[in-house]
Protein backbone atom coordinates (compact mmCIF):
# COMPACT_ATOMS: atom_id res chain seq x y z
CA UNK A 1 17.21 12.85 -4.75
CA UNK A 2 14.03 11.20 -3.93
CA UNK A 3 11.02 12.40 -1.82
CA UNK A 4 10.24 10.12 0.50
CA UNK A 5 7.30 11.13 2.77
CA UNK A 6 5.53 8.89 5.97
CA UNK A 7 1.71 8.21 6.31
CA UNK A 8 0.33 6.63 8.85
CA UNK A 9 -2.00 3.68 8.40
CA UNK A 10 -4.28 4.37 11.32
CA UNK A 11 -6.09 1.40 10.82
CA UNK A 12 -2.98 -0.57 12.26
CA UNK A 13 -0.84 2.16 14.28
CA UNK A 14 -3.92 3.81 15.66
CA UNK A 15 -6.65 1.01 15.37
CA UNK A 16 -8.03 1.50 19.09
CA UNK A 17 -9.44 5.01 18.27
CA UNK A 18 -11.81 6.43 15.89
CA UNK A 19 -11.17 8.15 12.59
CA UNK A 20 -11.70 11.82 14.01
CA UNK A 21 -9.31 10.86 16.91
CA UNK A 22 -6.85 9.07 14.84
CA UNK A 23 -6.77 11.87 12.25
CA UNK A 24 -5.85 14.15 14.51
CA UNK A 25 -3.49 12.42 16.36
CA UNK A 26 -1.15 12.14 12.87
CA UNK A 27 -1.45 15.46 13.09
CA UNK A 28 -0.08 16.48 16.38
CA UNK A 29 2.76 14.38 15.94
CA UNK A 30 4.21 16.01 12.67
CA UNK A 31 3.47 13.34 10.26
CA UNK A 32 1.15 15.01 7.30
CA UNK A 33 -0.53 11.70 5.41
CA UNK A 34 -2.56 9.21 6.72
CA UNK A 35 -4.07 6.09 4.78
CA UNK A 36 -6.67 3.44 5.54
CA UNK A 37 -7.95 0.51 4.47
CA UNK A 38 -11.63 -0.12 2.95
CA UNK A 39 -13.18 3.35 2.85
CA UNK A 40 -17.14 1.34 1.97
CA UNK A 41 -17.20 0.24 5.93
CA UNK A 42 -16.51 4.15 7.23
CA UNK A 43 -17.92 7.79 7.30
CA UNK A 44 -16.03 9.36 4.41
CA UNK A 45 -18.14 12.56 4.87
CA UNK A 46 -16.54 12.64 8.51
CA UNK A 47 -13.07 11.64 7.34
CA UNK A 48 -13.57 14.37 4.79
CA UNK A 49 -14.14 16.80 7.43
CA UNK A 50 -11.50 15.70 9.79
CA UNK A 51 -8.93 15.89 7.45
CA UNK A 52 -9.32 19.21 5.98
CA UNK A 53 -9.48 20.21 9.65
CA UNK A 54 -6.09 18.93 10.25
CA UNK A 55 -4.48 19.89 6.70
CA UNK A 56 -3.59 16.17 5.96
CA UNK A 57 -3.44 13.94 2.87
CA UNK A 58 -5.06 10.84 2.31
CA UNK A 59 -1.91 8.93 1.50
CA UNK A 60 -4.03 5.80 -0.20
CA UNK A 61 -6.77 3.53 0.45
CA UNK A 62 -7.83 -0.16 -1.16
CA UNK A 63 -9.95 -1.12 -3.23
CA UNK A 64 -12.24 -4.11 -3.12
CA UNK A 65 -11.08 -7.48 -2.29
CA UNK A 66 -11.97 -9.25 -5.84
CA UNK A 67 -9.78 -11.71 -7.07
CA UNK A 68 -7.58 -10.92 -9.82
CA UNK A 69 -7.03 -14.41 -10.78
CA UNK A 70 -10.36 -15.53 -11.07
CA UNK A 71 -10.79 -14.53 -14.36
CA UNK A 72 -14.78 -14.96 -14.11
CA UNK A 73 -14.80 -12.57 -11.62
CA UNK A 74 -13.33 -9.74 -13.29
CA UNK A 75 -16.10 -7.87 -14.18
CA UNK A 76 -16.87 -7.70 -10.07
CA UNK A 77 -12.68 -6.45 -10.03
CA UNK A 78 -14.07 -3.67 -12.49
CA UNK A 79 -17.38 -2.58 -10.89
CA UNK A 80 -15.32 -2.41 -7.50
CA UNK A 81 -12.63 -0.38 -8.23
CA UNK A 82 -15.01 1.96 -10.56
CA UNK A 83 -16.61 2.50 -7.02
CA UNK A 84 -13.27 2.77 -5.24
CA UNK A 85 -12.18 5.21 -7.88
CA UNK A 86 -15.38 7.70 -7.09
CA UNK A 87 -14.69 7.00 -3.20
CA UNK A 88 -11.02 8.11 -4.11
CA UNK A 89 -11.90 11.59 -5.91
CA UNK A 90 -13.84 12.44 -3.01
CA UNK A 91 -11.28 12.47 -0.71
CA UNK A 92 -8.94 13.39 -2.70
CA UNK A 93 -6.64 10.13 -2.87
CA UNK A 94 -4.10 9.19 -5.53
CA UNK A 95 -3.18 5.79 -4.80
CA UNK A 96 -5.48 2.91 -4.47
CA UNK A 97 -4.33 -0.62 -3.13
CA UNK A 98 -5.35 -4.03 -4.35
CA UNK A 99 -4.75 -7.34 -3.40
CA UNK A 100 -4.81 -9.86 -6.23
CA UNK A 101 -6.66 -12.82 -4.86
CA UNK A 102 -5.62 -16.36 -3.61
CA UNK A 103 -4.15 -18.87 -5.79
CA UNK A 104 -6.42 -21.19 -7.61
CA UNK A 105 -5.42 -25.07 -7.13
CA UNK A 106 -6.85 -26.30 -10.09
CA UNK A 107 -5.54 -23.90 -12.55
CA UNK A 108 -2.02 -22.93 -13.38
CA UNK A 109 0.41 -20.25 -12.33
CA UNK A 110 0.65 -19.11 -15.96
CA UNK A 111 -3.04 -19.12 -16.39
CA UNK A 112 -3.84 -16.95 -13.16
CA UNK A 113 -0.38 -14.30 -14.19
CA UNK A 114 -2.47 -14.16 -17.36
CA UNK A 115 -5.63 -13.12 -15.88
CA UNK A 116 -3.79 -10.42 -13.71
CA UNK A 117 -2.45 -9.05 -16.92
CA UNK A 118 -5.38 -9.03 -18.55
CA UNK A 119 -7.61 -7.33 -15.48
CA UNK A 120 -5.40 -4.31 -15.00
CA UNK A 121 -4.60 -4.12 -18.46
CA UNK A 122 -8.59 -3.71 -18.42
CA UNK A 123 -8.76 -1.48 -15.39
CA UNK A 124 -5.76 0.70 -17.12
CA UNK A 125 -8.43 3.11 -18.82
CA UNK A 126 -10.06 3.80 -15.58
CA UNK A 127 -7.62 4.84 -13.74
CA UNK A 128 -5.63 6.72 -16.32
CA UNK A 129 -8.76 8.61 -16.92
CA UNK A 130 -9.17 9.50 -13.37
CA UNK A 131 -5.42 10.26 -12.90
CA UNK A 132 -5.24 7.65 -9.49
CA UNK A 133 -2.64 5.12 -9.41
CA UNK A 134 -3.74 1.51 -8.87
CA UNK A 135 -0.72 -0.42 -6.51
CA UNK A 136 -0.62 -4.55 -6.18
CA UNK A 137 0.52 -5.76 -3.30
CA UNK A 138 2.42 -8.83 -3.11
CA UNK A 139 2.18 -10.58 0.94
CA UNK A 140 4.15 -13.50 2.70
CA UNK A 141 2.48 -16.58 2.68
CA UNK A 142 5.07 -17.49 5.79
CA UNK A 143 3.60 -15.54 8.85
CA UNK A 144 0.33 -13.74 7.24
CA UNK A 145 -1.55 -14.78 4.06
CA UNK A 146 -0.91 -18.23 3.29
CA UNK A 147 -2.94 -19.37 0.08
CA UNK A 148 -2.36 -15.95 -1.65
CA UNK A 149 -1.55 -15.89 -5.14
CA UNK A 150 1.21 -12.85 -5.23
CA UNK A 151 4.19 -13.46 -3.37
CA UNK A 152 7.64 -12.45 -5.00
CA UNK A 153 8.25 -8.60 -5.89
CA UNK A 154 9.56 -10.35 -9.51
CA UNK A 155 6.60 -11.47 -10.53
CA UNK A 156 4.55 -8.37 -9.52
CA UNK A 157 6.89 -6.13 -11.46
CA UNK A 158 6.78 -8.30 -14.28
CA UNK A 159 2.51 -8.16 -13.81
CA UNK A 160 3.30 -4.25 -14.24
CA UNK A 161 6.03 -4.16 -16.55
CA UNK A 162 3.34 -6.71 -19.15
CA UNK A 163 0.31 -3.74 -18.22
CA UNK A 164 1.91 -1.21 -19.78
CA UNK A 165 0.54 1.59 -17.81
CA UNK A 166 1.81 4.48 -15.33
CA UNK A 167 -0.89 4.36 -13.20
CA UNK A 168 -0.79 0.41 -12.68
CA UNK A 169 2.29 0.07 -10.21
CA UNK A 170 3.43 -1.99 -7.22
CA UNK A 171 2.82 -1.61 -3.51
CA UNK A 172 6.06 -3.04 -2.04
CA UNK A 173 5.53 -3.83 1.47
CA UNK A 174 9.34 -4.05 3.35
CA UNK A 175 7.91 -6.36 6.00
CA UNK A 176 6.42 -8.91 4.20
CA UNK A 177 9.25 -9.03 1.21
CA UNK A 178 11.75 -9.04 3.83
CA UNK A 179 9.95 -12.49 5.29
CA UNK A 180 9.12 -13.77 1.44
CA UNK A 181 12.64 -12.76 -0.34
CA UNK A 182 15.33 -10.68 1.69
CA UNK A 183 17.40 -8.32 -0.24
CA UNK A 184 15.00 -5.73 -0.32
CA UNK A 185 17.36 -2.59 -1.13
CA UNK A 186 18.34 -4.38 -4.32
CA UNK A 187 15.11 -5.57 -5.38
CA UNK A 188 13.30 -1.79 -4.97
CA UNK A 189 16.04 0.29 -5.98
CA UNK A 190 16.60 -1.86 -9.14
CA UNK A 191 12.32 -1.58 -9.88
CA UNK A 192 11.94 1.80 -8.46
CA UNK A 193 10.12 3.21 -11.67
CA UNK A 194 7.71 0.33 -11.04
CA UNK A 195 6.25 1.01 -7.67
CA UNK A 196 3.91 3.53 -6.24
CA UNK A 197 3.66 2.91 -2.62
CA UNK A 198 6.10 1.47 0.28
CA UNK A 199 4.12 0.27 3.27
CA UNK A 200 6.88 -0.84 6.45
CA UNK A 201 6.71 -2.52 9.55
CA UNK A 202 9.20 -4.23 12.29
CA UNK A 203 10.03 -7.72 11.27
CA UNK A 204 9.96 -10.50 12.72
CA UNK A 205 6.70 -9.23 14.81
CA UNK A 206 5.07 -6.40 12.62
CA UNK A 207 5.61 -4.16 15.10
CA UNK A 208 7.64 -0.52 15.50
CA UNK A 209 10.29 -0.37 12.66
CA UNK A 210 12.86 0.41 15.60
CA UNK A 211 11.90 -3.36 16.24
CA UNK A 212 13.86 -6.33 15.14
CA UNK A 213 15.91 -7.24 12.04
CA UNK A 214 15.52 -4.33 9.58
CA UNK A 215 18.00 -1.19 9.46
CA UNK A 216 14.82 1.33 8.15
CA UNK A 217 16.79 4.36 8.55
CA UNK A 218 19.10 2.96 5.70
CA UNK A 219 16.36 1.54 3.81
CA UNK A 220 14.34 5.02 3.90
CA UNK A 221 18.02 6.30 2.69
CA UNK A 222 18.26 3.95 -0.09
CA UNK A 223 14.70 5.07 -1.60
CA UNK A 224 15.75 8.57 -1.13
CA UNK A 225 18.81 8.43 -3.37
CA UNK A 226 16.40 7.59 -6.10
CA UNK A 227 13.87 9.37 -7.91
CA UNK A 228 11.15 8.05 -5.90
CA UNK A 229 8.56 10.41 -5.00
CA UNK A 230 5.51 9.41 -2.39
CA UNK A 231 4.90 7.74 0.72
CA UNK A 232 5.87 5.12 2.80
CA UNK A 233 2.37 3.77 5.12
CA UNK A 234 3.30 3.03 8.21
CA UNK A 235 1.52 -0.23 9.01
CA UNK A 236 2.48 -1.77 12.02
CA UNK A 237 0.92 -2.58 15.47
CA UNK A 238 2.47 -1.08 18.07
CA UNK A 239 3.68 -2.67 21.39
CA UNK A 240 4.73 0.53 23.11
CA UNK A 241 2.90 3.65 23.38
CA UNK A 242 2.03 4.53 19.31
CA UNK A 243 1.99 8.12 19.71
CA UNK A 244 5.79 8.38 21.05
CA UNK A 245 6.23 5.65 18.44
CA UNK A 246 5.14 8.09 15.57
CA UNK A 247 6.85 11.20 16.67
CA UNK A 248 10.25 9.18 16.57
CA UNK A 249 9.85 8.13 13.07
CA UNK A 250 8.84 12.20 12.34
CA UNK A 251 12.33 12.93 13.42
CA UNK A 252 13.54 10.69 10.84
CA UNK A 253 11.87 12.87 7.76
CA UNK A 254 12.35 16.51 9.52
């Protein structure tokens, strides 16, 4: 059996307070990760503080938004997450996120999979020397990010499958693979060994994951029954009140 645990991505479920307020909130409603998204545009020394105050882990954070398919701007990929890395240690995170980049009109599919290969194959050392796990994240280009180059969990497992390296896995978001592909018990049970992080939401909406199509109690069953061992971010916006909304998903892990 797996271990499935929630974190909270209070950047989303908790975006109208601050970081000391939102930290602590997580805590009071028995959930015991949180995550975030660019830690360069915050107070880590606060976050720091807050957390230890509240006994919490940092769940994951992202890294810079470089493109990955660009190969010219690779080195900039490199630099960024070398920063990201140090901003990681400090606070004690394990899991960074990255988005890959938009696709690039004038050069082909097979040219920008390349470059992906080839930039995490080069950021492998980093982050195998740090111990942190880098996760790409594939989105819809339906409702959310249209223009982006990563949209089919395939392709990104292939992407990790060609790095090579433990600590270069997926992010596999069920809202946006269940608007890009469906069938998203098969596809991450089948490439469990390949991802890292789960980040869920209602769909259609992006809003509670008691909302609308997807039967998350059954999907958070599924990943259990595997070996699967870290967090699912919460990253939804919520149309009722987000703190009820939290404590009923606690339920689910108790």
């Amino acid at each position: 059996m797996g271990n499935l645990r929630p974190s909270v991505c209070i950047d989303a479920v908790l975006e109208k307070m601050d970081d000391s307020q939102a930290i602590k909130a997580v805590k009071e409603v028995g959930i015991g990760a949180f995550e975030f998204w660019g830690w360069w545009d915050r107070d880590l020394a606060n976050l720091v503080q807050s957390k230890q105050s509240a006994g919490l882990e940092v769940s994951a954070c992202c890294t810079h938004f470089v493109s990955l398919t660009d190969a010219s701007r690779r080195a900039e990929y490199l630099e960024g997450l070398k920063q990201s890395i140090e901003a990681a240690e400090r606070i004690d995170c394990k899991t960074i996120i990255s988005q890959v980049g938009d696709e690039l009109p004038d050069r082909s599919r097979a040219s920008q999979h390349t470059s992906l290969v080839d930039g995490l194959r080069a950021a492998a050392p980093l982050l195998e020397e740090a111990n942190v796990t880098l996760v790409i994240e594939p989105l819809n280009l339906l409702v959310n990010h249209p223009g982006y180059y990563l949209v089919e969990s395939s392709e990104a497992f292939e992407i990790v499958e060609a790095v090579g390296s433990a600590r270069v896995k997926v992010v596999f978001d069920i809202y946006h693979q269940q608007v890009s592909e469906g069938n998203v018990i098969h596809n991450l049970v089948n490439n469990i060994d390949k991802i890292g992080h789960f980040h869920a939401a209602g769909n259609p909406g992006r809003h509670e994951l008691t909302r609308g199509e997807l039967n998350y109690r059954q999907i958070f069953q599924a990943i259990q029954e595997t070996d699967y061992d870290g967090y699912v971010g919460l990253e939804y916006w919520p149309v009722d009140d987000p703190l009820e909304g939290l404590q009923e998903i606690a339920t689910w892990f108790a």
